[in-house]
C-alpha atoms as a PDB file:
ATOM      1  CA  UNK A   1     -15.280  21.871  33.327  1.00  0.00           C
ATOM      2  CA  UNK A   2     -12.526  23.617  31.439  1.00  0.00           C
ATOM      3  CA  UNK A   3      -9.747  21.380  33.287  1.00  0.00           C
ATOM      4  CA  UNK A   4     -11.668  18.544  31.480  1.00  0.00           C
ATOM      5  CA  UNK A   5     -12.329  19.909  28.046  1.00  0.00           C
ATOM      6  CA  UNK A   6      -8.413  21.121  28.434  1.00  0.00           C
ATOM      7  CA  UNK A   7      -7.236  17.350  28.911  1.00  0.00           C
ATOM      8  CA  UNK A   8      -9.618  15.696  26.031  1.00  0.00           C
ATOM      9  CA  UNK A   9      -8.316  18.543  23.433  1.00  0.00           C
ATOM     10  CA  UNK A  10      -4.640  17.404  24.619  1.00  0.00           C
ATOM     11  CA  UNK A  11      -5.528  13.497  23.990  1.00  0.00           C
ATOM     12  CA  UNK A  12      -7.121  14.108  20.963  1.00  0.00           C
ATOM     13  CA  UNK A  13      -4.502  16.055  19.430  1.00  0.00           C
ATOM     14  CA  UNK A  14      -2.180  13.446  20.709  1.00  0.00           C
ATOM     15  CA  UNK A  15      -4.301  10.848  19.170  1.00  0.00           C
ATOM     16  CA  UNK A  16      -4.193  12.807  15.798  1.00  0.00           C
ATOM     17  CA  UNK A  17      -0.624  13.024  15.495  1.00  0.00           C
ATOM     18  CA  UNK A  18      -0.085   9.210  16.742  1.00  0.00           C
ATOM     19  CA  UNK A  19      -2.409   8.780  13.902  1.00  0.00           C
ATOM     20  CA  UNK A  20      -0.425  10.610  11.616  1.00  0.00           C
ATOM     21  CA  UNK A  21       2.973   8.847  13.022  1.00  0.00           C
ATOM     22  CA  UNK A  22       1.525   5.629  12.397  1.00  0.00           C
ATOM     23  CA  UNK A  23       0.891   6.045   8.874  1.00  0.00           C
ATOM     24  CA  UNK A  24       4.510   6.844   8.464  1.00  0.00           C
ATOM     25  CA  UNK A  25       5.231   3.206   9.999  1.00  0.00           C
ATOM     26  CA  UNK A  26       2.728   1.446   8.462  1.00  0.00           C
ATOM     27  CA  UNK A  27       4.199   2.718   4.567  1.00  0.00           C
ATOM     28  CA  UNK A  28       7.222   0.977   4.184  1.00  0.00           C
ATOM     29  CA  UNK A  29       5.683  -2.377   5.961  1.00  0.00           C
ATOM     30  CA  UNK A  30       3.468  -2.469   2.928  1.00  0.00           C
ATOM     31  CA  UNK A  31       5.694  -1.755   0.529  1.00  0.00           C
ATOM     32  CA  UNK A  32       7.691  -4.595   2.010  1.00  0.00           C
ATOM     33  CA  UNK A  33       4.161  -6.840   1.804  1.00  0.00           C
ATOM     34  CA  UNK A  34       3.976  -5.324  -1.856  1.00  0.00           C
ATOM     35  CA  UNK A  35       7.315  -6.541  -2.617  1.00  0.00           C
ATOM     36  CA  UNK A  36       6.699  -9.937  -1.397  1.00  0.00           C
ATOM     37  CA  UNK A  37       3.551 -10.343  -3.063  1.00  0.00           C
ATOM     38  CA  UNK A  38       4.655  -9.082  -6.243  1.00  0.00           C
ATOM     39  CA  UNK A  39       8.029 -11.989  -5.556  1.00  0.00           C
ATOM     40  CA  UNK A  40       5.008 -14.714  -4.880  1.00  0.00           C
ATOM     41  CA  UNK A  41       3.236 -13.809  -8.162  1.00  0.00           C
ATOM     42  CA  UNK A  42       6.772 -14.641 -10.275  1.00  0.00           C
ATOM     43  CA  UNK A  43       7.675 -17.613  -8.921  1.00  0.00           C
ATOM     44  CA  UNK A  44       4.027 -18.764  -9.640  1.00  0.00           C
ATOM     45  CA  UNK A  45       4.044 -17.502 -13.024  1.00  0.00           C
ATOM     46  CA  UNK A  46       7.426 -17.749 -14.310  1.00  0.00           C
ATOM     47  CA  UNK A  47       8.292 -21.688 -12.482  1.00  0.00           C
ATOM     48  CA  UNK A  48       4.684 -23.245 -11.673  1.00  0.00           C
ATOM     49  CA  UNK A  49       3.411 -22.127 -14.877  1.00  0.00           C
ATOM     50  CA  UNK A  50       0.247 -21.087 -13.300  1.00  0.00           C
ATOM     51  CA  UNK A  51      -2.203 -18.830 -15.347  1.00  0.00           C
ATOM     52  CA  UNK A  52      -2.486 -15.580 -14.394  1.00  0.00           C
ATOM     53  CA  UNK A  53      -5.744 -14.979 -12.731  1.00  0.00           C
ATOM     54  CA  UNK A  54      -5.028 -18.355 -10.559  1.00  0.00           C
ATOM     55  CA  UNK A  55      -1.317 -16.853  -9.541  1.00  0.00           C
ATOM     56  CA  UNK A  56      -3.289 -13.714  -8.180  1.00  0.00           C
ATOM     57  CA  UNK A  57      -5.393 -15.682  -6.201  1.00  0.00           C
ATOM     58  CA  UNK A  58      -2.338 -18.490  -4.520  1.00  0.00           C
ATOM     59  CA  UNK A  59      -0.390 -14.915  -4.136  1.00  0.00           C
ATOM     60  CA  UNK A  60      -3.596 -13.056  -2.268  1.00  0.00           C
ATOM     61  CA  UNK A  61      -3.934 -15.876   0.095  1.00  0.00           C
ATOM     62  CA  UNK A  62      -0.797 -15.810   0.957  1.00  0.00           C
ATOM     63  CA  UNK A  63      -0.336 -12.539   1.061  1.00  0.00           C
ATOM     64  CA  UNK A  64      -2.000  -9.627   4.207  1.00  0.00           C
ATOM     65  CA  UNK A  65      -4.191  -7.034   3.926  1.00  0.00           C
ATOM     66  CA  UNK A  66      -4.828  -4.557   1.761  1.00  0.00           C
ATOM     67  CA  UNK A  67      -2.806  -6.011  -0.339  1.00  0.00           C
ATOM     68  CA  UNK A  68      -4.764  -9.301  -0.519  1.00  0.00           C
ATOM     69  CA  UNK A  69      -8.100  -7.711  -1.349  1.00  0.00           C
ATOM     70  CA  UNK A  70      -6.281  -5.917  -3.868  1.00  0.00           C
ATOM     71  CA  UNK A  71      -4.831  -8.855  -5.855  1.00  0.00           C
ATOM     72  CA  UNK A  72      -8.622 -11.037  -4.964  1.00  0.00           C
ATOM     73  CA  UNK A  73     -10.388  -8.211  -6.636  1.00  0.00           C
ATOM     74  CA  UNK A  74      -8.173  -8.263  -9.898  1.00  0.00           C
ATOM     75  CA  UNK A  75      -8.358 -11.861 -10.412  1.00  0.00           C
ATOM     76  CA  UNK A  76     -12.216 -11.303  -9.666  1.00  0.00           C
ATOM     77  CA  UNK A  77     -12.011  -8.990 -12.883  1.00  0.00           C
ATOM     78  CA  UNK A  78     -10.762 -11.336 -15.126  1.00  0.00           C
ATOM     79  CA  UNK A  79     -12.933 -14.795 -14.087  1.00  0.00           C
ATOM     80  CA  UNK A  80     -16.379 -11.895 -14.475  1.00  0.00           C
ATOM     81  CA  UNK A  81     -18.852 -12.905 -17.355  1.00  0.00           C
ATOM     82  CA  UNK A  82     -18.092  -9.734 -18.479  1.00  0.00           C
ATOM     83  CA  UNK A  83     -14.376 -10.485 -19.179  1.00  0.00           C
ATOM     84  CA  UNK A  84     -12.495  -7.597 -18.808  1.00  0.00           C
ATOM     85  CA  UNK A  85      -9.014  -7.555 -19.981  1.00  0.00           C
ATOM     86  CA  UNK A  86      -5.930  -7.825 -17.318  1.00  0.00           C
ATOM     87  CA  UNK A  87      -5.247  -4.477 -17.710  1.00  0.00           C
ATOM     88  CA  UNK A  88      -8.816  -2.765 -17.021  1.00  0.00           C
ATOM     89  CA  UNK A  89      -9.198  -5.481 -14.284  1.00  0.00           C
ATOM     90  CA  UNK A  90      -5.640  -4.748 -12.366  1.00  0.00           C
ATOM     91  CA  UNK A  91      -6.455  -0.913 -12.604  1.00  0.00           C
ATOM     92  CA  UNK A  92      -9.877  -1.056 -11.040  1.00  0.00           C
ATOM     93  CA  UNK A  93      -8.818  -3.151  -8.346  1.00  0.00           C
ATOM     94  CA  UNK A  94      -5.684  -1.370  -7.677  1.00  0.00           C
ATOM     95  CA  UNK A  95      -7.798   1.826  -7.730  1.00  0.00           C
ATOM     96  CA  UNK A  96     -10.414   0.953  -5.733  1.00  0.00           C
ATOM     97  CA  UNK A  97      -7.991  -0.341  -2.935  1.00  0.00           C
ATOM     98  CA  UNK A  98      -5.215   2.129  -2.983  1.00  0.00           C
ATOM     99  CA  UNK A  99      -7.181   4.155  -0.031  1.00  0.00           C
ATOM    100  CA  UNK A 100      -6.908   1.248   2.307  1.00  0.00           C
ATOM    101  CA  UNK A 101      -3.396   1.494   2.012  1.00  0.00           C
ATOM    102  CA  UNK A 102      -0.597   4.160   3.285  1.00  0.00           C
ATOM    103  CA  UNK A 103       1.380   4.066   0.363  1.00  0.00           C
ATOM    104  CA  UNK A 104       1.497   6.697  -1.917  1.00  0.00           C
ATOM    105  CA  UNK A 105       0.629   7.862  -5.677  1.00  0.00           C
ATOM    106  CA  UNK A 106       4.747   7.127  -6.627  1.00  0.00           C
ATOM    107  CA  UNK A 107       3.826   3.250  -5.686  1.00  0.00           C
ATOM    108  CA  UNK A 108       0.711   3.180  -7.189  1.00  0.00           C
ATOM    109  CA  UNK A 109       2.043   4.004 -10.723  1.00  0.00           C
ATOM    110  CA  UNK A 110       4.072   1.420 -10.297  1.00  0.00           C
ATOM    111  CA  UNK A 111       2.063  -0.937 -10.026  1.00  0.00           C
ATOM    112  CA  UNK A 112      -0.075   0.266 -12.397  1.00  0.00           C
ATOM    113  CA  UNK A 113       2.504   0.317 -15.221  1.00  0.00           C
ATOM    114  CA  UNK A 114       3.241  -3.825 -14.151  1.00  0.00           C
ATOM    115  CA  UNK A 115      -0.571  -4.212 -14.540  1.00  0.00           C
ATOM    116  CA  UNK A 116      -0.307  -2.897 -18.307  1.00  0.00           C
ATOM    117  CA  UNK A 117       2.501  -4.997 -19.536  1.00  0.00           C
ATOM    118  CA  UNK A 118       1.416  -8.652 -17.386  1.00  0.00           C
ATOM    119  CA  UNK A 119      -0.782 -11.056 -19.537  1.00  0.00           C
ATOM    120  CA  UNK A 120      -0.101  -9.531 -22.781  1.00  0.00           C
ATOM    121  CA  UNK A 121       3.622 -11.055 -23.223  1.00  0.00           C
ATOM    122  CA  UNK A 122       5.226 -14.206 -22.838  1.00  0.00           C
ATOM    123  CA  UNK A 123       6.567 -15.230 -19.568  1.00  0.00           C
ATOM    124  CA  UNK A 124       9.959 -13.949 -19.981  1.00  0.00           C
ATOM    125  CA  UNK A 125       8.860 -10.621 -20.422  1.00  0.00           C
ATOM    126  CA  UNK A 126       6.330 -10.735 -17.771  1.00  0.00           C
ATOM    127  CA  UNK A 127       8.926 -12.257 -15.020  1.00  0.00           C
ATOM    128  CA  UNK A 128      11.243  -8.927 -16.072  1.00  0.00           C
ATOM    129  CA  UNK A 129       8.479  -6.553 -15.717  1.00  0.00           C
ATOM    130  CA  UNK A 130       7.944  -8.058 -12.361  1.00  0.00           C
ATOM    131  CA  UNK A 131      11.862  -7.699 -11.794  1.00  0.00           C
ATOM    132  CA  UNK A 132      11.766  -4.496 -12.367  1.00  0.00           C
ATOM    133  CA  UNK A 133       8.736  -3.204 -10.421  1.00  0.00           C
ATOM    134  CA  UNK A 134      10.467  -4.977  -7.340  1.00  0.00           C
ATOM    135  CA  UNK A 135      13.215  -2.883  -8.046  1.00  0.00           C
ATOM    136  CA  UNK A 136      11.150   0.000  -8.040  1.00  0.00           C
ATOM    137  CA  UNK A 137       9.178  -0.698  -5.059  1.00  0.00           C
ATOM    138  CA  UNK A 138      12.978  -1.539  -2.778  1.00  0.00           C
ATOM    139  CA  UNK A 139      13.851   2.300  -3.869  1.00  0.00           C
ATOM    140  CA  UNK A 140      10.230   3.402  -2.962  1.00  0.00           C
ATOM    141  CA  UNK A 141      10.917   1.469   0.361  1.00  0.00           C
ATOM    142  CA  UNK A 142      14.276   2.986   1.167  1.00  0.00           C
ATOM    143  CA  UNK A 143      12.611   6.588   1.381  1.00  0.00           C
ATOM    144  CA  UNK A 144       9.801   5.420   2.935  1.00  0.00           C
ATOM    145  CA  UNK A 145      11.763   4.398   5.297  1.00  0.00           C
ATOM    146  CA  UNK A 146      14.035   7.640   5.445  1.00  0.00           C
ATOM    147  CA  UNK A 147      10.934   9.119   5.560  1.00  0.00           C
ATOM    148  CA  UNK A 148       9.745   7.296   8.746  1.00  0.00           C
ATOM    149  CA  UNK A 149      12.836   8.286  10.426  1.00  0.00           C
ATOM    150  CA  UNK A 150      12.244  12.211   9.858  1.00  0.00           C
ATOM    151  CA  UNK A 151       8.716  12.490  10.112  1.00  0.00           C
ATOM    152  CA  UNK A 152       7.404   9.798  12.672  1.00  0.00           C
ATOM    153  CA  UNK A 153       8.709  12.019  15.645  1.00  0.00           C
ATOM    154  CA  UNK A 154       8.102  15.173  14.152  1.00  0.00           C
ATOM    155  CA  UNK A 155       3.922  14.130  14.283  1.00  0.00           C
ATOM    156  CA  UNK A 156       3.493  12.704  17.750  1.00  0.00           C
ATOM    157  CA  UNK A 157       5.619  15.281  19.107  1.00  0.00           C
ATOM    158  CA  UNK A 158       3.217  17.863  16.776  1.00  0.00           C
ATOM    159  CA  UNK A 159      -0.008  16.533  17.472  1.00  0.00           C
ATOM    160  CA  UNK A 160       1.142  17.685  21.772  1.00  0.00           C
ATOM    161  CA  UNK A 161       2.005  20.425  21.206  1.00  0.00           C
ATOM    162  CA  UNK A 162      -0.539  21.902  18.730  1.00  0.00           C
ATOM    163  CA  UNK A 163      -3.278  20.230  21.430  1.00  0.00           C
ATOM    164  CA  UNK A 164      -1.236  22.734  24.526  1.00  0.00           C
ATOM    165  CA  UNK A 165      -1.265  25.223  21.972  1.00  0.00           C
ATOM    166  CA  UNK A 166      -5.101  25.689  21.652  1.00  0.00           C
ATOM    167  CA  UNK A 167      -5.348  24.719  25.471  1.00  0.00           C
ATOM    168  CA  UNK A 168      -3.471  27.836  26.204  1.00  0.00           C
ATOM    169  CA  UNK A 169      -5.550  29.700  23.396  1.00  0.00           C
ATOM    170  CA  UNK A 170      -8.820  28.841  25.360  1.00  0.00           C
ATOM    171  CA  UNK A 171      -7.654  29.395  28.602  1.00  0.00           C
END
């Protein structure tokens, strides 16, 4: 009985610190989805003219999860009876989906600053804004990534050995 309980502590502390490793992959894959949403949304607003609810919609579809539900839900804002302004719409969406996601609070007011200045200026202004939170989100990227490389290891190799560590505890 105790062999048992010994082995399913070891693969669930395994499990927990693959867990933990894998949100340290999945970050800067979503930032690069982020990225390449967020390079989808200018080309529809700044060369097919496209109004801005309708770009966040052609951009979710072609963009993947979370990030898709995040841009559907802030068009949704906008085409509501109630009307809520870009702004209020982008934040509630962004949010309410940030949790699905394994990026973190530095990305998120990011993207929250873009949502404050798109729609309110001309398309000029709206295409640099964009500019510049791509910029933003490539620096975000590069230490997500450095990140990755330092702390991916250090959790699978963690969740093992904190697993042995209670087996020897109980035994």
């Amino acid at each position: 009985m105790k062999l048992i309980g010994a082995v399913l502590i070891i693969i669930a502390g395994t499990l927990i610190g693959f867990q933990q490793a894998a949100r340290f992959s999945e970050r800067p894959k979503q930032l690069k989805q982020l990225a390449h949403a967020l390079q989808r949304l200018e080309t529809e607003i700044g060369y097919g003219h496209t109004p801005l609810p309708e770009a966040l919609e052609r951009t979710a579809e072609a963009s993947t999860e979370p990030i898709a539900s995040m841009l559907r839900a802030a068009a949704a804002g906008v085409w509501k009876a109630e009307g809520l302004s870009f702004q209020e719409s982008w934040g509630e969406a962004v949010r309410s989906h940030w949790g699905e996601t394994s990026m973190k609070s530095n990305e998120q007011s990011v993207i929250l600053r873009l949502g404050s200045t798109l729609g309110i200026s001309d398309k000029e202004d709206q295409m640099k804004h964009l500019r510049l939170a791509l910029l933003q989100l490539k620096a975000e990227e590069d230490a997500a990534r450095d990140d990755q490389g330092r702390y991916e290891k250090m959790w699978k190799s963690l969740g093992v050995l904190f697993a042995v560590l209670i087996v020897i505890l109980m035994v």
